[in-house]
PDB file of N, CA and C in Angstrom:
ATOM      1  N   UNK A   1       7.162   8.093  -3.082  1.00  0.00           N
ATOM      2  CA  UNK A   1       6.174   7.041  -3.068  1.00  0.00           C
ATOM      3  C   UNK A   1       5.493   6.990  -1.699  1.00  0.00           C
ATOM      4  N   UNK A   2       6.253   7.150  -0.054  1.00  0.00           N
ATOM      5  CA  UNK A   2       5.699   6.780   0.890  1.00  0.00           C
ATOM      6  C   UNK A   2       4.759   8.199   0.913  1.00  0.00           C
ATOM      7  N   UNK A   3       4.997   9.051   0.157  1.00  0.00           N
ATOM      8  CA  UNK A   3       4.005  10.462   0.614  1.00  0.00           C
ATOM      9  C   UNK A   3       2.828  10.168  -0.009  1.00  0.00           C
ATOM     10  N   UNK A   4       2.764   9.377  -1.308  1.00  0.00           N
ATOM     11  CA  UNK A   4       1.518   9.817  -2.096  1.00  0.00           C
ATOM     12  C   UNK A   4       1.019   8.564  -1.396  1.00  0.00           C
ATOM     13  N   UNK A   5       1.035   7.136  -0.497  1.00  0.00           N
ATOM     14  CA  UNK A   5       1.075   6.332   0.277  1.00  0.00           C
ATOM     15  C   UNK A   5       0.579   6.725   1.103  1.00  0.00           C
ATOM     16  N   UNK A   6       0.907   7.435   1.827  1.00  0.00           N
ATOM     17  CA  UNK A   6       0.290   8.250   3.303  1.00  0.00           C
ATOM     18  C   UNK A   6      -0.475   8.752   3.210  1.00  0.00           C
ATOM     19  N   UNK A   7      -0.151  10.102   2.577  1.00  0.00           N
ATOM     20  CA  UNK A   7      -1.110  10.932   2.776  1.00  0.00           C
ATOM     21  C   UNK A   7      -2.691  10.659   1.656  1.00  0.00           C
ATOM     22  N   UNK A   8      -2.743   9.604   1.090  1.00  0.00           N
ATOM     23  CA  UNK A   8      -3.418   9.241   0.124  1.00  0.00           C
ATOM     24  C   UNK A   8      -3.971   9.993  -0.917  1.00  0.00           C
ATOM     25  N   UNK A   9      -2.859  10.559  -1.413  1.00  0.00           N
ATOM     26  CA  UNK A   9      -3.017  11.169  -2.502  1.00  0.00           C
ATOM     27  C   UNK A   9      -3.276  10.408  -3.935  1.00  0.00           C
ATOM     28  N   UNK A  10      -3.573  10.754  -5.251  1.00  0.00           N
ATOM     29  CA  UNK A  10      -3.622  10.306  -6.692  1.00  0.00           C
ATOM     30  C   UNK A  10      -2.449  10.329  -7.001  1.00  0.00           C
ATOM     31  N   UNK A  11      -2.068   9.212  -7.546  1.00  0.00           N
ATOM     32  CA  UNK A  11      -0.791   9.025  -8.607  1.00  0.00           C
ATOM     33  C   UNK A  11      -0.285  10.360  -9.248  1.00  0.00           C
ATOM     34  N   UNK A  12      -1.571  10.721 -10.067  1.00  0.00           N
ATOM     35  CA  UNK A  12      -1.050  12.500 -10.684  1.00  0.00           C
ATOM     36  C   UNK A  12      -0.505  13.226  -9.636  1.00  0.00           C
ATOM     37  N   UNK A  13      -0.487  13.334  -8.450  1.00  0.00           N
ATOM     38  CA  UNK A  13       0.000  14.141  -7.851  1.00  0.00           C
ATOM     39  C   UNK A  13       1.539  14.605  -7.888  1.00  0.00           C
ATOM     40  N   UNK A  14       2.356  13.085  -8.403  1.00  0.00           N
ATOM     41  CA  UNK A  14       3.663  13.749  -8.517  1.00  0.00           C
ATOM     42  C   UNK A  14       3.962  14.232  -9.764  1.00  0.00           C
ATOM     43  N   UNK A  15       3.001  14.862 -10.424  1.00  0.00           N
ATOM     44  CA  UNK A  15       2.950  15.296 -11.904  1.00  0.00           C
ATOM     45  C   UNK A  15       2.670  17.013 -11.724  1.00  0.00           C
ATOM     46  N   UNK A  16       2.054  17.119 -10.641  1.00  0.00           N
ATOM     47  CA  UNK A  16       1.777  18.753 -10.408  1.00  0.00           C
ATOM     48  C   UNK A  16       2.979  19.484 -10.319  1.00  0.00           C
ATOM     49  N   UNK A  17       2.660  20.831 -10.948  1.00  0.00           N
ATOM     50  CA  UNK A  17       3.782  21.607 -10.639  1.00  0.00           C
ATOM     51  C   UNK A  17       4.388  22.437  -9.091  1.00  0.00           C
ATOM     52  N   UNK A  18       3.135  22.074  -8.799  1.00  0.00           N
ATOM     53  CA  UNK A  18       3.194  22.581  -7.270  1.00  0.00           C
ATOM     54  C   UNK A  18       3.871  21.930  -6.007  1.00  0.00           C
ATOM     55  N   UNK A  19       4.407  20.818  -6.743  1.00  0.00           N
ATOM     56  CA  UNK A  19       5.586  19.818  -5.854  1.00  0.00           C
ATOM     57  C   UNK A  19       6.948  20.768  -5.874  1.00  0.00           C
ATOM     58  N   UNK A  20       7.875  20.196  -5.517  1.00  0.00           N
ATOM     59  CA  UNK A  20       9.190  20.769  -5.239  1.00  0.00           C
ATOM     60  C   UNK A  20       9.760  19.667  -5.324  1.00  0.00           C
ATOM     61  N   UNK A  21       9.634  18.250  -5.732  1.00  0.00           N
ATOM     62  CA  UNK A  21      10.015  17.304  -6.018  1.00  0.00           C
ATOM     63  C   UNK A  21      10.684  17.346  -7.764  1.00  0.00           C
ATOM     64  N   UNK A  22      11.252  16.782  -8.042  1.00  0.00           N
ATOM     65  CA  UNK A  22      11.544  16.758  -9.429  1.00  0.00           C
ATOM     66  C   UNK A  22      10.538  15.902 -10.056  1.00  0.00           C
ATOM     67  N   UNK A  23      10.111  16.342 -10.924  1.00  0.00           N
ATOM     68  CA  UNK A  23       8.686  15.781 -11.604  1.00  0.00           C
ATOM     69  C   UNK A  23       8.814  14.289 -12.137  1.00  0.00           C
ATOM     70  N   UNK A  24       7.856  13.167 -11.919  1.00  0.00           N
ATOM     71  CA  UNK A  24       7.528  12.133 -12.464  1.00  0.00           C
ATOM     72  C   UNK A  24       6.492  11.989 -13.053  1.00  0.00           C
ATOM     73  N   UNK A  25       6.150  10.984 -14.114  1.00  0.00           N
ATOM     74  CA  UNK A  25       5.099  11.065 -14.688  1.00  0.00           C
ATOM     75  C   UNK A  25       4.477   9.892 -13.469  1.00  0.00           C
ATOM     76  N   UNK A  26       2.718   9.755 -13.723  1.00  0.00           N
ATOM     77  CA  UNK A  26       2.283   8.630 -13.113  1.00  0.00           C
ATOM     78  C   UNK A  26       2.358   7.427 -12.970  1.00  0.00           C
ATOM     79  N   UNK A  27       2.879   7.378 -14.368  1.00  0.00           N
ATOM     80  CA  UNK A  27       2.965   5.930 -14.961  1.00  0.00           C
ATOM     81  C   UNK A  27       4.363   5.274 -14.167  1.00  0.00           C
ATOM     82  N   UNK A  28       5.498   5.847 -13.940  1.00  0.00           N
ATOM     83  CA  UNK A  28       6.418   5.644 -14.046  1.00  0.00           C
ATOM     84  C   UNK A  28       6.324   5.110 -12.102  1.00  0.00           C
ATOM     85  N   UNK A  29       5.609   6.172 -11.482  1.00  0.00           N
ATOM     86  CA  UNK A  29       5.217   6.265 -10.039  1.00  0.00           C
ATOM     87  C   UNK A  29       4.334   4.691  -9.820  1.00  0.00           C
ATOM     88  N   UNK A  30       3.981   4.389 -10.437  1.00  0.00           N
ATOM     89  CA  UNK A  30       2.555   3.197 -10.694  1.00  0.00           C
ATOM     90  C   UNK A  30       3.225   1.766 -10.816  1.00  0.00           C
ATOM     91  N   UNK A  31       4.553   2.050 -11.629  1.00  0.00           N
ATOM     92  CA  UNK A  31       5.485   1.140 -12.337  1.00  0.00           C
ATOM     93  C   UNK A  31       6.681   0.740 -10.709  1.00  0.00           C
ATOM     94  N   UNK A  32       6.924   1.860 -10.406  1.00  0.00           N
ATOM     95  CA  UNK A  32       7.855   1.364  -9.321  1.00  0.00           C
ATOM     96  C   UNK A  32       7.274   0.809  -7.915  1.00  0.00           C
ATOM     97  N   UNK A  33       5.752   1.527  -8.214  1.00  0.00           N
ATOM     98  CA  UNK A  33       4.824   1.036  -7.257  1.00  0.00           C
ATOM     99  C   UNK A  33       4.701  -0.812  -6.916  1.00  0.00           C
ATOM    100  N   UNK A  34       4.713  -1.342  -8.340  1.00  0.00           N
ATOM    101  CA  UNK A  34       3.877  -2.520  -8.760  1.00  0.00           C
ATOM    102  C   UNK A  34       5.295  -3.456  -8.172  1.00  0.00           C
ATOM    103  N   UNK A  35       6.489  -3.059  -8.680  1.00  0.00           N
ATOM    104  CA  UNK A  35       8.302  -3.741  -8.320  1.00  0.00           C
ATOM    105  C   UNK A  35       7.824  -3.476  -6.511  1.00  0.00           C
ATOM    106  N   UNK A  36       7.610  -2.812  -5.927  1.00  0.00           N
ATOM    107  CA  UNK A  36       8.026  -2.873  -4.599  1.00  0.00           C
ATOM    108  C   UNK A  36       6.580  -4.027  -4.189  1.00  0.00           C
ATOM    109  N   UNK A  37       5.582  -3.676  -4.526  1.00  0.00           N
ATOM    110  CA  UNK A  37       4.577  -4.649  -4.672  1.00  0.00           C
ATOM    111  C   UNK A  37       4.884  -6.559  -4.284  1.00  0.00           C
ATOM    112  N   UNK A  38       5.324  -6.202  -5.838  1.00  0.00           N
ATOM    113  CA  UNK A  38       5.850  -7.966  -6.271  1.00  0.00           C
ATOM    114  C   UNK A  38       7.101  -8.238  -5.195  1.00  0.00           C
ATOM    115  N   UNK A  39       7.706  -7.445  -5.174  1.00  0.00           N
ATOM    116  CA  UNK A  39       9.254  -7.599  -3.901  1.00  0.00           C
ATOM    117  C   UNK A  39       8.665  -7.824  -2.357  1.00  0.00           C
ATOM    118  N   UNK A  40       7.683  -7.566  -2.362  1.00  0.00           N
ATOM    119  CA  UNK A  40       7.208  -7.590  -1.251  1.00  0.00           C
ATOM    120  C   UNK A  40       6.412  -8.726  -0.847  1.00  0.00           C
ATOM    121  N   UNK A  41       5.526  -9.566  -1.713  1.00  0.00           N
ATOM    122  CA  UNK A  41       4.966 -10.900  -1.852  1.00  0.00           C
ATOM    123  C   UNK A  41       5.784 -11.980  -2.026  1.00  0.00           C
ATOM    124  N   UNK A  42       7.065 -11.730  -2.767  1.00  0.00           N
ATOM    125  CA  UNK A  42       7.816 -12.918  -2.780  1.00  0.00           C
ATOM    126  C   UNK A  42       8.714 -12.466  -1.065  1.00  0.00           C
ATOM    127  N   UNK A  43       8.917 -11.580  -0.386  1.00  0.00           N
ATOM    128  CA  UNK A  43       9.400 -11.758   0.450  1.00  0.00           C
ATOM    129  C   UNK A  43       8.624 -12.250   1.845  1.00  0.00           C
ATOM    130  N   UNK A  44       7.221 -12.025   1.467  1.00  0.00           N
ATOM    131  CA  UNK A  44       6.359 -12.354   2.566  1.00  0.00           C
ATOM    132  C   UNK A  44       6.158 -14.085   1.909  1.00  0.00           C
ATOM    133  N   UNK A  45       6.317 -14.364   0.757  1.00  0.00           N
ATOM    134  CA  UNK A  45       6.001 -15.795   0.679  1.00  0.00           C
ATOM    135  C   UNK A  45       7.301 -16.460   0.513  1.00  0.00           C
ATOM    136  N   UNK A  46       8.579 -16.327   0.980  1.00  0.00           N
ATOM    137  CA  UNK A  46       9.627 -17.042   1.311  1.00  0.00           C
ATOM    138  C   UNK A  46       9.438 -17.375   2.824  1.00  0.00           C
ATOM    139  N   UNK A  47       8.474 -16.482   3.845  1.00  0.00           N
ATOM    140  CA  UNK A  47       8.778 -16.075   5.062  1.00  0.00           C
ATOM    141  C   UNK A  47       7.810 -17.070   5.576  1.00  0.00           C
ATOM    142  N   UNK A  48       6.539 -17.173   4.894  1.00  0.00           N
ATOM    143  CA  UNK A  48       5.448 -17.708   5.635  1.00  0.00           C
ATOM    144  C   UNK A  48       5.537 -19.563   5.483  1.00  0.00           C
ATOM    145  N   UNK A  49       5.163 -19.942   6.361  1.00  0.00           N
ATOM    146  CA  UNK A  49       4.861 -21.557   6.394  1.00  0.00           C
ATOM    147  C   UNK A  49       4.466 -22.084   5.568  1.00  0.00           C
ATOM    148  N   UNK A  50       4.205 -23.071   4.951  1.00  0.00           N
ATOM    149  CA  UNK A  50       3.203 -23.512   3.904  1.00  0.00           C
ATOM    150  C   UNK A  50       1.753 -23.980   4.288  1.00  0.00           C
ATOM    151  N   UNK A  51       1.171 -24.050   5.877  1.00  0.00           N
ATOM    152  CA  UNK A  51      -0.029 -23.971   6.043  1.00  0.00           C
ATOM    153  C   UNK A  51      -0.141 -22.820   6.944  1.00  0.00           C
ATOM    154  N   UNK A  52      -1.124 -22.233   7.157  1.00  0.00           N
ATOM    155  CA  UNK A  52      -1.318 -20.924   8.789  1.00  0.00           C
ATOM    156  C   UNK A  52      -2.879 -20.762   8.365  1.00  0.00           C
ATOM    157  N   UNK A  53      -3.103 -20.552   9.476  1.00  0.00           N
ATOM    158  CA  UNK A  53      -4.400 -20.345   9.905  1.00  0.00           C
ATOM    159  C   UNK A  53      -4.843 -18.604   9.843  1.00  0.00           C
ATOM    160  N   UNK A  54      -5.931 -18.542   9.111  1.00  0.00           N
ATOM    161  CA  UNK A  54      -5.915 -17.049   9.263  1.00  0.00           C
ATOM    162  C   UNK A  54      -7.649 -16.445   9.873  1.00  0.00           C
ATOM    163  N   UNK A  55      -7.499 -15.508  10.417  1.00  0.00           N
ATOM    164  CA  UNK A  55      -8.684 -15.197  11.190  1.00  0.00           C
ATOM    165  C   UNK A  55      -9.179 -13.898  10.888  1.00  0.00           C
ATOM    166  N   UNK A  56     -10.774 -13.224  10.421  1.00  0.00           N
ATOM    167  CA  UNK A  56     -11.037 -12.299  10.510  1.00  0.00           C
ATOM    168  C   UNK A  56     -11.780 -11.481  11.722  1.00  0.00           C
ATOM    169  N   UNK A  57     -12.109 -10.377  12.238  1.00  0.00           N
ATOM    170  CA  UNK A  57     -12.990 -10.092  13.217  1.00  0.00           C
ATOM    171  C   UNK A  57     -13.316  -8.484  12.795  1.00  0.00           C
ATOM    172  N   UNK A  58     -14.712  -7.826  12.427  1.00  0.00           N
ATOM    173  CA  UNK A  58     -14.705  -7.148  12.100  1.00  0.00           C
ATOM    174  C   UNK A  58     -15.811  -6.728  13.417  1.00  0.00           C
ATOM    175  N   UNK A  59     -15.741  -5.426  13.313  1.00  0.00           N
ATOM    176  CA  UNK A  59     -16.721  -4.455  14.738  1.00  0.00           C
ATOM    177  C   UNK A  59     -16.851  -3.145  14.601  1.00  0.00           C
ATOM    178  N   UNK A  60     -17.968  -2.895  15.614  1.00  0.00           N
ATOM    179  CA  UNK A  60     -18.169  -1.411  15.303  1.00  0.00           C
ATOM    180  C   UNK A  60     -18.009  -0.649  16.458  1.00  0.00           C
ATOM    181  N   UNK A  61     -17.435   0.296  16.932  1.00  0.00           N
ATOM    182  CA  UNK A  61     -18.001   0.883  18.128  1.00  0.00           C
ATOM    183  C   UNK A  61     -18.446   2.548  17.503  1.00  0.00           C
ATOM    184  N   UNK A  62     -19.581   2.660  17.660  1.00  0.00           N
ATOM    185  CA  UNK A  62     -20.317   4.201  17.334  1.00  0.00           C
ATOM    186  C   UNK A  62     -20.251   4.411  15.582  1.00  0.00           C
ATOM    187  N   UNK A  63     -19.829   5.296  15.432  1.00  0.00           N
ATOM    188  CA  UNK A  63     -19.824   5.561  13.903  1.00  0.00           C
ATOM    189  C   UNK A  63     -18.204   4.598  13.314  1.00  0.00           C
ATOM    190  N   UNK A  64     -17.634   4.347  14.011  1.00  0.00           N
ATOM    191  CA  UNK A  64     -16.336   3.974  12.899  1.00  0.00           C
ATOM    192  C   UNK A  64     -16.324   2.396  13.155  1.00  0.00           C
ATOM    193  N   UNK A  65     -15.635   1.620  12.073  1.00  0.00           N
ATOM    194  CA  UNK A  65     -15.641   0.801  11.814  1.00  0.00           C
ATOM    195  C   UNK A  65     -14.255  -0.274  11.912  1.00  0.00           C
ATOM    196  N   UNK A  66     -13.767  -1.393  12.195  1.00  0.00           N
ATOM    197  CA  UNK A  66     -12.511  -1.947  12.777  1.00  0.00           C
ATOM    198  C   UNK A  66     -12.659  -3.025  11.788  1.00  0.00           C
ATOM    199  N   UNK A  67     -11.819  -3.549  11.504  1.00  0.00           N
ATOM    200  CA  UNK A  67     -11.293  -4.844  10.915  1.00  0.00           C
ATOM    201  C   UNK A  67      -9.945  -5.277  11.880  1.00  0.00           C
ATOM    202  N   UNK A  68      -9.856  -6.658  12.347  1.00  0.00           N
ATOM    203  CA  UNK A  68      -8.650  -7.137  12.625  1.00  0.00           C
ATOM    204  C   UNK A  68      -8.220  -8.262  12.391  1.00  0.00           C
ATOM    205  N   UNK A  69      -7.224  -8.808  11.759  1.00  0.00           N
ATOM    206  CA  UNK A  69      -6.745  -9.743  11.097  1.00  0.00           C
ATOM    207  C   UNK A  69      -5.600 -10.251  11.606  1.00  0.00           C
ATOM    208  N   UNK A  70      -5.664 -12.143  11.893  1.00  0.00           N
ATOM    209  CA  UNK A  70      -4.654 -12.347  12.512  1.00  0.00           C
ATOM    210  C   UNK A  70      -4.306 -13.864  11.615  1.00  0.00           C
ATOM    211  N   UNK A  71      -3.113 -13.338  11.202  1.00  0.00           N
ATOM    212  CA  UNK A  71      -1.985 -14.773  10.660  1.00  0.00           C
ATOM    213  C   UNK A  71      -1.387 -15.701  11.281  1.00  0.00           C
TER     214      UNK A  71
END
């Protein structure tokens, strides 16, 4: 999961034969995706306060582009 994550690959990818991984279908990759997902919102919303202030700041310098976000 953290490879097709990283390196931002397509879900199908762990479906190719050209892995050395033991094969998964997408669905199944998509499915365990969605559990770490949800595990992850209820652990960030046990954690957080019930009010916070949140801030955006977006910028450019030359061609690339920044977003920074503060909780």
């Amino acid at each position: 999961m953290r490879w097709i994550v990283m390196c931002n690959l397509p879900f199908s990818f762990c479906e190719s034969e050209e892995t050395r991984w033991p094969p998964i279908s997408a669905d199944t990759l998509y499915g365990d995706m969605e559990k770490v997902v949800k595990a992850t919102e209820r652990s960030m919303g046990e954690e957080m306060p019930k009010e916070f202030g949140l801030i955006l700041d977006g910028w450019t310098h030359g061609s690339e582009h920044y977003l920074a976000v503060f909780v």
